[in-house]
PDB file of N, CA and C in Angstrom:
ATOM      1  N   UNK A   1     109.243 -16.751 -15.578  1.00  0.00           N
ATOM      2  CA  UNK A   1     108.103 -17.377 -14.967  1.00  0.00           C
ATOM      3  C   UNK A   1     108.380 -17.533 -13.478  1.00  0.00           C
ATOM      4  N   UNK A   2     107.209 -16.846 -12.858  1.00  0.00           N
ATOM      5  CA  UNK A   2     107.769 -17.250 -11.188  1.00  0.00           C
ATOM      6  C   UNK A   2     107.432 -18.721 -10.820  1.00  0.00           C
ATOM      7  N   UNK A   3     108.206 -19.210  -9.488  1.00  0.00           N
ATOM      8  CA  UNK A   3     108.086 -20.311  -9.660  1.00  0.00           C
ATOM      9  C   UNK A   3     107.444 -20.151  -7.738  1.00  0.00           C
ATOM     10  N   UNK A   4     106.434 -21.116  -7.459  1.00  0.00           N
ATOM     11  CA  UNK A   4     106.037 -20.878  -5.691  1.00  0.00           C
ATOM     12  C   UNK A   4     105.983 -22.439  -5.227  1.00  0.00           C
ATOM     13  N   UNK A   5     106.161 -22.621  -3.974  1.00  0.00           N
ATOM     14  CA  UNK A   5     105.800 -23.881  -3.222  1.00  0.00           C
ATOM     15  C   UNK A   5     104.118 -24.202  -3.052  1.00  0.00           C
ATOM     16  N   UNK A   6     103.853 -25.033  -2.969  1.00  0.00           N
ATOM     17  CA  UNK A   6     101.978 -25.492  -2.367  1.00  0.00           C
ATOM     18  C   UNK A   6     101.696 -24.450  -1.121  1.00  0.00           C
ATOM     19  N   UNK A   7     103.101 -24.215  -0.431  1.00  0.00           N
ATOM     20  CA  UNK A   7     102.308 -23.733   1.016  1.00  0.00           C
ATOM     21  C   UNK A   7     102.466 -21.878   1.124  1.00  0.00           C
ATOM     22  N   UNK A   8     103.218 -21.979  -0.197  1.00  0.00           N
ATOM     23  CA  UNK A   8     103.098 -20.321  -0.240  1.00  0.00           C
ATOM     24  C   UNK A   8     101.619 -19.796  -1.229  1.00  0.00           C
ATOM     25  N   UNK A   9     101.588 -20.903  -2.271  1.00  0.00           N
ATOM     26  CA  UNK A   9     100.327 -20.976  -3.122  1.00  0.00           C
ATOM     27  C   UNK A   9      98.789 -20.834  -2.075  1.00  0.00           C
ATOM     28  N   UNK A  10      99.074 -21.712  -1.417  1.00  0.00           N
ATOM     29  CA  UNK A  10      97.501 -22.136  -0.434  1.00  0.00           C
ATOM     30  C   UNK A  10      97.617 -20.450  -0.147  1.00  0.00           C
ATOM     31  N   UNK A  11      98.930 -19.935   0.472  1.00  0.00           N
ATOM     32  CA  UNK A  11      98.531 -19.019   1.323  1.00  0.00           C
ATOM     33  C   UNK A  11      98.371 -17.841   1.230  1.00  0.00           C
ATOM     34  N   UNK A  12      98.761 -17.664  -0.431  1.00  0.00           N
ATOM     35  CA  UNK A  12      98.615 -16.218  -1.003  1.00  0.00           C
ATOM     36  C   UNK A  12      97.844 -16.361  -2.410  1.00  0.00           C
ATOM     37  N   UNK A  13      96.804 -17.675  -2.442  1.00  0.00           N
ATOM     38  CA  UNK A  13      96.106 -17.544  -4.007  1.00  0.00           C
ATOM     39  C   UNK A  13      95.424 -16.681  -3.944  1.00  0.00           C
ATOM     40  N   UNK A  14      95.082 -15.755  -3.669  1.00  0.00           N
ATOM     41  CA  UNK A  14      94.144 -14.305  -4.391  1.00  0.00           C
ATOM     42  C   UNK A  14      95.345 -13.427  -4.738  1.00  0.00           C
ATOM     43  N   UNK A  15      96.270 -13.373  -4.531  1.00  0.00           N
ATOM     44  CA  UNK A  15      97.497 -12.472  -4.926  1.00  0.00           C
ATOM     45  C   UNK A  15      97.887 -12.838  -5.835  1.00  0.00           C
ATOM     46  N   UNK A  16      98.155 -14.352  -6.280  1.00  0.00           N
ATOM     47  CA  UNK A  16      98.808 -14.850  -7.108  1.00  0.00           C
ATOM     48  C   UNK A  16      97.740 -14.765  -8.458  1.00  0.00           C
ATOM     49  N   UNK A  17      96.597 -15.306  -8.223  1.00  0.00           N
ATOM     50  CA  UNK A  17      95.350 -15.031  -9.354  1.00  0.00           C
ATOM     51  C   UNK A  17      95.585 -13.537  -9.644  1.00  0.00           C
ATOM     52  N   UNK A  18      95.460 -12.710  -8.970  1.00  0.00           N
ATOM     53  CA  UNK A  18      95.715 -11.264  -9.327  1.00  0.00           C
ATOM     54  C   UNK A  18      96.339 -10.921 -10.628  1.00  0.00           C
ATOM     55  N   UNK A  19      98.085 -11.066  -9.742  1.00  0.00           N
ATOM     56  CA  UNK A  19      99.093 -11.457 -10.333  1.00  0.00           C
ATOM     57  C   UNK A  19      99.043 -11.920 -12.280  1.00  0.00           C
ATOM     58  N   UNK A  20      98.393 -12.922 -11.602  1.00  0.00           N
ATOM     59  CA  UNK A  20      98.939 -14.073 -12.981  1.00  0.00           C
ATOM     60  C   UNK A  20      97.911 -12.693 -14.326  1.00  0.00           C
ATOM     61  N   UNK A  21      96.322 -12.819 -13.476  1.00  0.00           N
ATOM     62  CA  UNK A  21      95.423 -11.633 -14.507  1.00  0.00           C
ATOM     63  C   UNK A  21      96.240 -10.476 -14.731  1.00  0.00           C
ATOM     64  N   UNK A  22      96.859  -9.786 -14.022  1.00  0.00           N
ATOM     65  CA  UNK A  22      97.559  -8.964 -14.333  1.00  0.00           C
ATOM     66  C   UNK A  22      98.898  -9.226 -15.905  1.00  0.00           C
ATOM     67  N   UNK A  23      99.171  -9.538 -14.998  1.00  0.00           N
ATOM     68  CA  UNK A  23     100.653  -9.499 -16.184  1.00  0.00           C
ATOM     69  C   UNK A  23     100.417 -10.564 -17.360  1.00  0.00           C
ATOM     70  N   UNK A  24      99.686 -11.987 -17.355  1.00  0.00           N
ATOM     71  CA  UNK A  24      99.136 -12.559 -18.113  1.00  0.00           C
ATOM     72  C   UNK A  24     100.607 -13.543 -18.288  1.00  0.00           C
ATOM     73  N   UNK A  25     101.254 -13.715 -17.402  1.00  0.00           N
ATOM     74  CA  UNK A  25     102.018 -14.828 -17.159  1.00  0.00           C
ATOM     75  C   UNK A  25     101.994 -15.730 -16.373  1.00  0.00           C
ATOM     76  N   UNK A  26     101.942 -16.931 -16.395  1.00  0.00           N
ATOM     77  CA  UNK A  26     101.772 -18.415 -15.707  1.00  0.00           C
ATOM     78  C   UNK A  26     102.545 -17.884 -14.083  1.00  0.00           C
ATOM     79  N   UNK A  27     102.226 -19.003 -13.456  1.00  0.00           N
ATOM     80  CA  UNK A  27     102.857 -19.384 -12.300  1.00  0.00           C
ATOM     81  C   UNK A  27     103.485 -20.862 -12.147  1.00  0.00           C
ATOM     82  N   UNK A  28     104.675 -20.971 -11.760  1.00  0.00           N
ATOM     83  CA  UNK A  28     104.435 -22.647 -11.620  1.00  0.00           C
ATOM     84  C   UNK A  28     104.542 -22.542  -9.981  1.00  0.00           C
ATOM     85  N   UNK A  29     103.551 -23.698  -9.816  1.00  0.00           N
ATOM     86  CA  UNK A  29     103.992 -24.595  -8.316  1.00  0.00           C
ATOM     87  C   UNK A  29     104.064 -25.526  -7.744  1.00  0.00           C
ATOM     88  N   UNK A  30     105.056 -25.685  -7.052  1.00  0.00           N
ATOM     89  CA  UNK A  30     105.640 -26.763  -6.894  1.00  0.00           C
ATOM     90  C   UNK A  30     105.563 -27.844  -5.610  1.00  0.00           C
ATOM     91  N   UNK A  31     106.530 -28.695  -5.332  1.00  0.00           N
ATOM     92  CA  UNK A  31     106.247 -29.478  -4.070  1.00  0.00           C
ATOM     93  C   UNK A  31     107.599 -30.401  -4.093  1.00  0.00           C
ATOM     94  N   UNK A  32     108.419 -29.685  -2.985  1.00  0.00           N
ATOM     95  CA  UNK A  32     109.234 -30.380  -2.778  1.00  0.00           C
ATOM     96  C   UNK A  32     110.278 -30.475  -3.924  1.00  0.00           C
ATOM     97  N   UNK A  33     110.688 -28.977  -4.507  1.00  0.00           N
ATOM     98  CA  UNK A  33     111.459 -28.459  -5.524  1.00  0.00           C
ATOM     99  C   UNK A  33     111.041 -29.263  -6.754  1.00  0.00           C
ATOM    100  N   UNK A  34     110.214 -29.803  -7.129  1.00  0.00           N
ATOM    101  CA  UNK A  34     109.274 -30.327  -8.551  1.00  0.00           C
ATOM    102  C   UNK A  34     107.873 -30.044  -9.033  1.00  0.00           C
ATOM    103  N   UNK A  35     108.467 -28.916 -10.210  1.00  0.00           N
ATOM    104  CA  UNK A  35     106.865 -28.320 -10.596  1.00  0.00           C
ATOM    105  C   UNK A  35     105.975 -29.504 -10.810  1.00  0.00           C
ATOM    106  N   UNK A  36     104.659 -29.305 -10.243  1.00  0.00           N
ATOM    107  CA  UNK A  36     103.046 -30.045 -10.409  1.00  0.00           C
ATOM    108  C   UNK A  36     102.390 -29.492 -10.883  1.00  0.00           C
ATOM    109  N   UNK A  37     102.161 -28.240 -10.739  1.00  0.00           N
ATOM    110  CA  UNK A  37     101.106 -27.512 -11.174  1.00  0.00           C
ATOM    111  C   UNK A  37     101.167 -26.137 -12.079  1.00  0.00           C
ATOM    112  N   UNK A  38     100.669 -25.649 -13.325  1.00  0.00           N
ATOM    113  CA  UNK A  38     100.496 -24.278 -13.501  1.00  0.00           C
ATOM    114  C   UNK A  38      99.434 -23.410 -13.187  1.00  0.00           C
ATOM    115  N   UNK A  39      99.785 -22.278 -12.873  1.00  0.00           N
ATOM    116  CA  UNK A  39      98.621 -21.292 -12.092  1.00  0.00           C
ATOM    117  C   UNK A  39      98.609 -20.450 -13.389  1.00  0.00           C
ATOM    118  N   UNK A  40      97.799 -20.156 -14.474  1.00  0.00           N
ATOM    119  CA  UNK A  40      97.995 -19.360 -15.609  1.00  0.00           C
ATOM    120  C   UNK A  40      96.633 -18.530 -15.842  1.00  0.00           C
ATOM    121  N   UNK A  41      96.186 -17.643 -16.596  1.00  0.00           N
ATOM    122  CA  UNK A  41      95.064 -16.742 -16.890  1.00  0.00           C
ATOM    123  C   UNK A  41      94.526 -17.625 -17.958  1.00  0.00           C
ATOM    124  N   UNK A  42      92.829 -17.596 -17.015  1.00  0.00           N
ATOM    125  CA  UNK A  42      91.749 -18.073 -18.525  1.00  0.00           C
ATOM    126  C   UNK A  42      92.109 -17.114 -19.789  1.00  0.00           C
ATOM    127  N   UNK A  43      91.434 -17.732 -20.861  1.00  0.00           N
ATOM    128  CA  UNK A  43      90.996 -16.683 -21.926  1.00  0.00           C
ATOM    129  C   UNK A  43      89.976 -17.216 -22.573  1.00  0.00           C
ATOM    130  N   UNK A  44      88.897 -17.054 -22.997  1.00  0.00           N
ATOM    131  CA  UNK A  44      87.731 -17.216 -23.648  1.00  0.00           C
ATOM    132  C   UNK A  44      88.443 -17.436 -25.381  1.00  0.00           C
ATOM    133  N   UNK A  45      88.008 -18.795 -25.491  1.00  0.00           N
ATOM    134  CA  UNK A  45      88.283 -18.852 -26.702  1.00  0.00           C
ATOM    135  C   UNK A  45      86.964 -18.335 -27.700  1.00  0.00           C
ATOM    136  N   UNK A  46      87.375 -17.079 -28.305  1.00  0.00           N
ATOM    137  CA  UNK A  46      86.073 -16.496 -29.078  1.00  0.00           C
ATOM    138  C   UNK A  46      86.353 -16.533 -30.945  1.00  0.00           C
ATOM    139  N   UNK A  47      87.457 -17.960 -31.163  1.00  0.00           N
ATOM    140  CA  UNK A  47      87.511 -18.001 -32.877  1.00  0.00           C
ATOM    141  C   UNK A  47      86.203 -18.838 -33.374  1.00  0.00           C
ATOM    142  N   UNK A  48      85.909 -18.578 -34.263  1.00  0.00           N
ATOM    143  CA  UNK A  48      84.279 -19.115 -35.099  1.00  0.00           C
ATOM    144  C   UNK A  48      84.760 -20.769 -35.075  1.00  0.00           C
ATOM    145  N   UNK A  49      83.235 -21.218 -34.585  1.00  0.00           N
ATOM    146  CA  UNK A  49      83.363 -22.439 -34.361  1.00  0.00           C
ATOM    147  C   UNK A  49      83.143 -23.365 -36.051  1.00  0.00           C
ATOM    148  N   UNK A  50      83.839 -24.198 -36.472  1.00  0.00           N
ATOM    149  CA  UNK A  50      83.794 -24.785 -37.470  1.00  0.00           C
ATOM    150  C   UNK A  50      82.255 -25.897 -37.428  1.00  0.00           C
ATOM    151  N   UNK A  51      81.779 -26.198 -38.495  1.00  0.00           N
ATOM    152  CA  UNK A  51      81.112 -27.385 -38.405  1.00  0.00           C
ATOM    153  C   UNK A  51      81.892 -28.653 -38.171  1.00  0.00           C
ATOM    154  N   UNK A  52      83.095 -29.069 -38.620  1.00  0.00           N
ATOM    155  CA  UNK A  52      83.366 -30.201 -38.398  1.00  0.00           C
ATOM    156  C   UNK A  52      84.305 -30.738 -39.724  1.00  0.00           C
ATOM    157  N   UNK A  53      84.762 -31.785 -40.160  1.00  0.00           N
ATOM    158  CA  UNK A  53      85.189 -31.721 -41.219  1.00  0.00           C
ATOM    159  C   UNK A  53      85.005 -31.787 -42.531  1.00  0.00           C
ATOM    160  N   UNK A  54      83.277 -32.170 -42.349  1.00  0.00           N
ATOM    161  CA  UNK A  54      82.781 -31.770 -43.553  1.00  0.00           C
ATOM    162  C   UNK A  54      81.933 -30.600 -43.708  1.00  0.00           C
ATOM    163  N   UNK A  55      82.666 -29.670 -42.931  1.00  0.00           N
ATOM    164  CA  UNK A  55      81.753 -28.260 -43.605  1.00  0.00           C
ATOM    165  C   UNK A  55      82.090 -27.882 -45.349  1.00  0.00           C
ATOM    166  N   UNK A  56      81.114 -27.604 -45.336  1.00  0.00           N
ATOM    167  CA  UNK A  56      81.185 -26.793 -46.835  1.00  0.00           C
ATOM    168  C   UNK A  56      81.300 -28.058 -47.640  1.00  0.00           C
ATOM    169  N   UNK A  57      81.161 -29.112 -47.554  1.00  0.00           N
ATOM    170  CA  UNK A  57      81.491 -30.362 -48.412  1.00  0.00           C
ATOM    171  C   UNK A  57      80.272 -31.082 -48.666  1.00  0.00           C
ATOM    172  N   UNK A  58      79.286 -31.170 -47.713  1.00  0.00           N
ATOM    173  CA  UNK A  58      78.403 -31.557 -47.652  1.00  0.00           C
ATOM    174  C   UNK A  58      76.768 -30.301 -48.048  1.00  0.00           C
ATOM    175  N   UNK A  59      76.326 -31.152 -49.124  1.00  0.00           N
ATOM    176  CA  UNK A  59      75.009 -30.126 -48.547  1.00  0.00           C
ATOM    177  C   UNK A  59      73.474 -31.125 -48.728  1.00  0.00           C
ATOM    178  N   UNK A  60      72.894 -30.286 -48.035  1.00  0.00           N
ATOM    179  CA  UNK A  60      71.416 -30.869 -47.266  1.00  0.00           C
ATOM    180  C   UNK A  60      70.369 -30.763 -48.527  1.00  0.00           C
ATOM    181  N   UNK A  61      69.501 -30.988 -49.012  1.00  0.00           N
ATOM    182  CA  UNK A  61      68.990 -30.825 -49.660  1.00  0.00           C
ATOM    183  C   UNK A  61      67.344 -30.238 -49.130  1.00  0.00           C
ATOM    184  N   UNK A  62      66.699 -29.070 -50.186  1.00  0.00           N
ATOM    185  CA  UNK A  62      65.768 -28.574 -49.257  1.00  0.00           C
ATOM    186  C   UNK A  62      64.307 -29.328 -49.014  1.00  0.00           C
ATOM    187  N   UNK A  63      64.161 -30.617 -49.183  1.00  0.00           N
ATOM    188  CA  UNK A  63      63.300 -31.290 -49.052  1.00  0.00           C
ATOM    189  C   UNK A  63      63.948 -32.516 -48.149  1.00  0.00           C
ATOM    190  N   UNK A  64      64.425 -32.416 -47.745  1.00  0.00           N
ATOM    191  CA  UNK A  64      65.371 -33.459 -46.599  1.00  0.00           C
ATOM    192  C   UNK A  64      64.331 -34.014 -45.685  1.00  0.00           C
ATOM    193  N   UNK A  65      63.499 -33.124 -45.117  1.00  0.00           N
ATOM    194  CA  UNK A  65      62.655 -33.883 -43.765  1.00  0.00           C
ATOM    195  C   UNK A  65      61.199 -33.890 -44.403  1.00  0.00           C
ATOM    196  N   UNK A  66      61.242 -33.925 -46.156  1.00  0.00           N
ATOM    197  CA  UNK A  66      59.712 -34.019 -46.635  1.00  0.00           C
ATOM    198  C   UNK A  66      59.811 -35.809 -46.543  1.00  0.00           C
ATOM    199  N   UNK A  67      58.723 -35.968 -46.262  1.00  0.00           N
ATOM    200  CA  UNK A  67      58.524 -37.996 -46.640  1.00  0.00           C
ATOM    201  C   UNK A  67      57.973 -38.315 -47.483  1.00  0.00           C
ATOM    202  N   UNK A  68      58.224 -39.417 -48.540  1.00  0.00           N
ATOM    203  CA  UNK A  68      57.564 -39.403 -49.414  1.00  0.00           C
ATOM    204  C   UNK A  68      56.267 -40.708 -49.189  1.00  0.00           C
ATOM    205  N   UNK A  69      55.269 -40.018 -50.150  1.00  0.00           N
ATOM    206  CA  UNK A  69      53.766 -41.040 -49.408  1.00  0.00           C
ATOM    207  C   UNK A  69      53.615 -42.098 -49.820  1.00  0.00           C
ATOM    208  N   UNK A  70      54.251 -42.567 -50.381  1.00  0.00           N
ATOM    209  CA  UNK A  70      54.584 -43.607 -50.754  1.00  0.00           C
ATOM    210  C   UNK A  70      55.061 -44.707 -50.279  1.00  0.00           C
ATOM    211  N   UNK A  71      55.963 -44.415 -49.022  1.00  0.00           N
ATOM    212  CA  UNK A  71      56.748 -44.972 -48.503  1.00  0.00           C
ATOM    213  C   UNK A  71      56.109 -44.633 -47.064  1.00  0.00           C
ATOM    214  N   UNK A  72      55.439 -43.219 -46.664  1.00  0.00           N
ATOM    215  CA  UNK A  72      54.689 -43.960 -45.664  1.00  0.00           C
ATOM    216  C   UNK A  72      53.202 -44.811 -45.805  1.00  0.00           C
ATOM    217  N   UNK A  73      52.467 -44.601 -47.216  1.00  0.00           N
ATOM    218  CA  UNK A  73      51.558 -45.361 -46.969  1.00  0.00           C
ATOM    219  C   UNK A  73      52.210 -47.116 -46.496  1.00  0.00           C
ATOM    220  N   UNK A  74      52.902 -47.520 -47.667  1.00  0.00           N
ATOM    221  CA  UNK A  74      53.213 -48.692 -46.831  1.00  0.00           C
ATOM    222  C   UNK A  74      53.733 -49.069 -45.970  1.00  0.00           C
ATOM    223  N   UNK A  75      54.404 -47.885 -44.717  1.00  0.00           N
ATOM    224  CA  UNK A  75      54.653 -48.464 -43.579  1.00  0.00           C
ATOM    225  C   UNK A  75      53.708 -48.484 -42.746  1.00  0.00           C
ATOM    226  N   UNK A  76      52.320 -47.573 -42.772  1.00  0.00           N
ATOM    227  CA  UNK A  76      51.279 -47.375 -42.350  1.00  0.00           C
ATOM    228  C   UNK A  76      49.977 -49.071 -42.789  1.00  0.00           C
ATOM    229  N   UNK A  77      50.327 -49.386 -43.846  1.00  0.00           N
ATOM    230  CA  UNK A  77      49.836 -50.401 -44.552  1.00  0.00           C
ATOM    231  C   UNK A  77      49.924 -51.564 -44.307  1.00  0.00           C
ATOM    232  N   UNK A  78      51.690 -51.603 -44.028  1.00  0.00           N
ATOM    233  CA  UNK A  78      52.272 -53.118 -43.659  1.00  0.00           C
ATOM    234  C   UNK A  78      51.473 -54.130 -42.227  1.00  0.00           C
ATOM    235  N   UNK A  79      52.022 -55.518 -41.834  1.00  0.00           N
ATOM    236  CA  UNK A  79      51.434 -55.961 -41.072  1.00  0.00           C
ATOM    237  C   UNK A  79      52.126 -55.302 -39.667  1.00  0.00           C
ATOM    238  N   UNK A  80      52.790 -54.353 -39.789  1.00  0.00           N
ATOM    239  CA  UNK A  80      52.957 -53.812 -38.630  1.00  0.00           C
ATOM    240  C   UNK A  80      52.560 -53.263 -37.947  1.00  0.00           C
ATOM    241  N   UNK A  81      51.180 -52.600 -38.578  1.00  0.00           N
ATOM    242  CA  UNK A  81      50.093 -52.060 -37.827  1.00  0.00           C
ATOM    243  C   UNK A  81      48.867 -52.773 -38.504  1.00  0.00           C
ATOM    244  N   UNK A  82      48.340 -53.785 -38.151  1.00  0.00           N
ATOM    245  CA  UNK A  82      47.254 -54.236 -38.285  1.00  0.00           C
ATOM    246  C   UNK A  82      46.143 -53.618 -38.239  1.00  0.00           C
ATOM    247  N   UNK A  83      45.139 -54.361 -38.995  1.00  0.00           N
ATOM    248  CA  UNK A  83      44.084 -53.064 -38.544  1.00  0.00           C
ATOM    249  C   UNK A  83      43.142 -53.248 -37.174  1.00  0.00           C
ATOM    250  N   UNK A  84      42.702 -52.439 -36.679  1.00  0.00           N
ATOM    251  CA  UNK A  84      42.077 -52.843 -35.037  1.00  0.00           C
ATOM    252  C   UNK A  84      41.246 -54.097 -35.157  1.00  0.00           C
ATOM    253  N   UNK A  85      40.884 -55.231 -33.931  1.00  0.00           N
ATOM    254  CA  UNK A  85      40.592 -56.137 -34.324  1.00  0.00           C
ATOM    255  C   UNK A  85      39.059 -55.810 -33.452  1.00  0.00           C
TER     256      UNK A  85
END
C-alpha cells in the first residue's frame, strides 16, 4: 500500500485517483508521519437488495387495502361527523 503526505496528496490528486482506479489499491495519507486518511476506488455495490428481516416470513394478504363497510359505515356514522347543521 503506498503511503503519501497531505501536501503531496493536495498536489498530485488526479494522479493518485488515477492510480488508485487503476490498480484498485488504497492509498494512505498522512500528516505528520500518522495515517488520517484512505484514498481507495468506489465500487457500486450491485448484490440484490433484501427486504429486511422479515422477508419471506411475512405475507400480505390480497385484500389488505379492501375496507370493510361495516366498519366504515360507522366511522362515517359516529358523532364524529355529525350531520350538517
Amino acid at each position: 500500500m503506498q503511503i503519501t503526505n497531505i501536501s503531496e496528496a493536495k498536489a498530485s490528486l488526479s494522479f493518485l485517483i488515477k492510480q488508485v482506479q487503476e490498480t484498485q489499491q488504497p492509498i494512505i495519507i498522512g500528516k505528520a508521519g500518522t495515517p488520517v486518511a484512505v484514498l481507495s476506488a468506489y465500487s457500486e455495490d450491485n448484490s440484490p437488495r433484501l427486504g429486511g428481516s422479515w422477508e419471506g416470513k411475512v405475507k400480505i394478504a390480497d385484500d389488505f387495502d379492501d375496507t370493510d363497510d361495516e366498519i366504515t359505515d360507522s366511522f362515517y356514522q359516529s358523532s364524529i361527523f355529525p350531520d350538517k347543521i
